[in-house]
N, C-alpha and C. Protein backbone atom coordinates (compact mmCIF):
# COMPACT_ATOMS: atom_id res chain seq x y z
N UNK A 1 8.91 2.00 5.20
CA UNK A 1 7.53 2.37 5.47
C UNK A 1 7.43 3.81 5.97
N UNK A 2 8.28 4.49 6.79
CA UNK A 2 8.01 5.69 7.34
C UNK A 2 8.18 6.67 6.04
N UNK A 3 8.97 6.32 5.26
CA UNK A 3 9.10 7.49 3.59
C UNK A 3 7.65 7.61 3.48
N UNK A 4 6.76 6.30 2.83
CA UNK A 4 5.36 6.66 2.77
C UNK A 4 4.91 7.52 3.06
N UNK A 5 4.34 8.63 1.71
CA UNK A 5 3.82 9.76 2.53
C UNK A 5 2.07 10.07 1.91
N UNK A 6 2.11 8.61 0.74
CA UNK A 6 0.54 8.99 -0.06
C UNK A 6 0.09 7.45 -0.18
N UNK A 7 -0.75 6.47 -0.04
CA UNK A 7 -1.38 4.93 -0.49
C UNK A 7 -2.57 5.21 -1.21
N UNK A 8 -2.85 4.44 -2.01
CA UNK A 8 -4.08 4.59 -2.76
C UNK A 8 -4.45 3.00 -3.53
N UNK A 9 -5.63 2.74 -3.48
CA UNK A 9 -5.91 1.34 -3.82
C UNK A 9 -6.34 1.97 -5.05
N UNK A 10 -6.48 1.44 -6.47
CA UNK A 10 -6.53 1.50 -7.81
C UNK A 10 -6.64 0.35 -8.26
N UNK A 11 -7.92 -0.56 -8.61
CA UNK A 11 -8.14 -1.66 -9.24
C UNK A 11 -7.70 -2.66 -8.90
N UNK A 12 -8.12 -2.44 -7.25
CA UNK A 12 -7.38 -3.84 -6.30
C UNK A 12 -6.36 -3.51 -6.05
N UNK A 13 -5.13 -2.57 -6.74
CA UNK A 13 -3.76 -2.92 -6.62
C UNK A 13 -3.47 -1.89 -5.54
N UNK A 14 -2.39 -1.68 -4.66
CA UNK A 14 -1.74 -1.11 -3.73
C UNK A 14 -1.12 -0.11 -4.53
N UNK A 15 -0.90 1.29 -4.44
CA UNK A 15 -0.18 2.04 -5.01
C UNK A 15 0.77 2.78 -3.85
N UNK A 16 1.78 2.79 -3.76
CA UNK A 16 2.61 3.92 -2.69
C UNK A 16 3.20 4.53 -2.76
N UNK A 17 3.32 5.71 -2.53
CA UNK A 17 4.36 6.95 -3.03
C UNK A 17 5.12 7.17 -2.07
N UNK A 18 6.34 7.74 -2.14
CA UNK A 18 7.46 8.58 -1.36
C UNK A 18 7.35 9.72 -2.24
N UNK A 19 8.68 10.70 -1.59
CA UNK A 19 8.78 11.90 -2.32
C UNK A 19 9.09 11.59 -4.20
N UNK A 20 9.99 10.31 -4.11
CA UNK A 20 10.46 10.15 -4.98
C UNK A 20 10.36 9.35 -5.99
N UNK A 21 9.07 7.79 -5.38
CA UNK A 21 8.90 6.71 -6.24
C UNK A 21 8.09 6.51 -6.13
N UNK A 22 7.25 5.70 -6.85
CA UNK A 22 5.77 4.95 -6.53
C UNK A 22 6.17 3.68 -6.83
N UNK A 23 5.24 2.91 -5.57
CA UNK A 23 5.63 1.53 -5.84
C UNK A 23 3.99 0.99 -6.29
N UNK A 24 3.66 -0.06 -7.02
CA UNK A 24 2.54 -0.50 -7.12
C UNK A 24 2.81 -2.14 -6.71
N UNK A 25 1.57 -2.54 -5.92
CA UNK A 25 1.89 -3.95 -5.64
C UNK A 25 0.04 -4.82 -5.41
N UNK A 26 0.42 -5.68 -6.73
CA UNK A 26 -0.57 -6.73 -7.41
C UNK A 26 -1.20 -7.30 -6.19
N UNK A 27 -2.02 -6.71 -5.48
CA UNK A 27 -2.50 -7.80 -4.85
C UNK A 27 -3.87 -8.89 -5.38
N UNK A 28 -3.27 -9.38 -6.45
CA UNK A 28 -4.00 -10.61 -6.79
C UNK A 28 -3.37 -11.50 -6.64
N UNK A 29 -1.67 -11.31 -6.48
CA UNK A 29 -0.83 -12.83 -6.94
C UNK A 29 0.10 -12.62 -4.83
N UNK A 30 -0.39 -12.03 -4.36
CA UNK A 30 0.18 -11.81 -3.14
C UNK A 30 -0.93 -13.33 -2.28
N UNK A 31 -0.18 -13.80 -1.06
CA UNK A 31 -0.91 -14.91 -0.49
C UNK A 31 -1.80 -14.51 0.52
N UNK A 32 -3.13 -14.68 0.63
CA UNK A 32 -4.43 -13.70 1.01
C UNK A 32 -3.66 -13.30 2.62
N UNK A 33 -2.95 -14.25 3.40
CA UNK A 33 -3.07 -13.88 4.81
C UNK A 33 -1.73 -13.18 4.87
N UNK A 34 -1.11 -12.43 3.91
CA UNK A 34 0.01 -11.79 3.60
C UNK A 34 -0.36 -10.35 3.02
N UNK A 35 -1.46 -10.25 2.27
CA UNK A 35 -2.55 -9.44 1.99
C UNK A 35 -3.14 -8.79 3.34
N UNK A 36 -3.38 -9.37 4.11
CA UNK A 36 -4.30 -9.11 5.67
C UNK A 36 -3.24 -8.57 6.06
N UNK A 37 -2.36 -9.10 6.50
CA UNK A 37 -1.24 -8.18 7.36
C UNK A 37 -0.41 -6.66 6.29
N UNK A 38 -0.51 -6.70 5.10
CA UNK A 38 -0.06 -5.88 4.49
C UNK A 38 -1.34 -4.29 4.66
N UNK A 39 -2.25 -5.05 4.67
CA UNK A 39 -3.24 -3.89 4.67
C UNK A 39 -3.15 -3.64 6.06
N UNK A 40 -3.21 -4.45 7.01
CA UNK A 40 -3.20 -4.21 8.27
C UNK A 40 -1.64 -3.14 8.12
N UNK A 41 -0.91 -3.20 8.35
CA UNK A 41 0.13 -2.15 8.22
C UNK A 41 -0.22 -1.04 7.50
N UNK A 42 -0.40 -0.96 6.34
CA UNK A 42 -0.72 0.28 5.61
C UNK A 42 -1.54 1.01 6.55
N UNK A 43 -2.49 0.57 7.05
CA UNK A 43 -3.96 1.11 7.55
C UNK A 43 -3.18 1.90 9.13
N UNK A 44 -2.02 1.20 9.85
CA UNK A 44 -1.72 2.05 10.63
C UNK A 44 -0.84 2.96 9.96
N UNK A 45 -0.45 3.40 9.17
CA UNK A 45 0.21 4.61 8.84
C UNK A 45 -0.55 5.31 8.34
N UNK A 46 -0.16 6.86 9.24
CA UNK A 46 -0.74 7.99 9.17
C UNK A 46 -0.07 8.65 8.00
N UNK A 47 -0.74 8.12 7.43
CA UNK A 47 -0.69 8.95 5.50
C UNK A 47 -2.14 9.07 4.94
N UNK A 48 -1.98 10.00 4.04
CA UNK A 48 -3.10 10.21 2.97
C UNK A 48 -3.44 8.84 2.36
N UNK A 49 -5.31 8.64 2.34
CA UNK A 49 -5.33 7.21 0.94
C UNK A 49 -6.21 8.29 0.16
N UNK A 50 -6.46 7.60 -0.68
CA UNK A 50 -7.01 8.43 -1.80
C UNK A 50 -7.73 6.75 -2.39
């Protein structure tokens, strides 16, 4: 999590960048209260969303 240096939501889905990769992650097939805490994390890191 600390690599994270860019998040961006795109058609529901989670997008995350490092210097070096982007990860994308489906949150349609993720389990909603696994969803809550995932955003809840994202949302404290001090990164760019777009």
């Amino acid at each position: 999590m600390t690599d994270i240096n860019q998040t961006r939501k795109f058609s529901g889905d989670y997008i995350l960048k490092t210097e070096k990769k982007e990860l994308t992650i489906n949150t349609q097939i993720i389990d909603p209260i696994s969803l809550a805490k995932l955003t809840y994390e994202l949302e404290k890191l001090d990164v760019e969303w777009k």
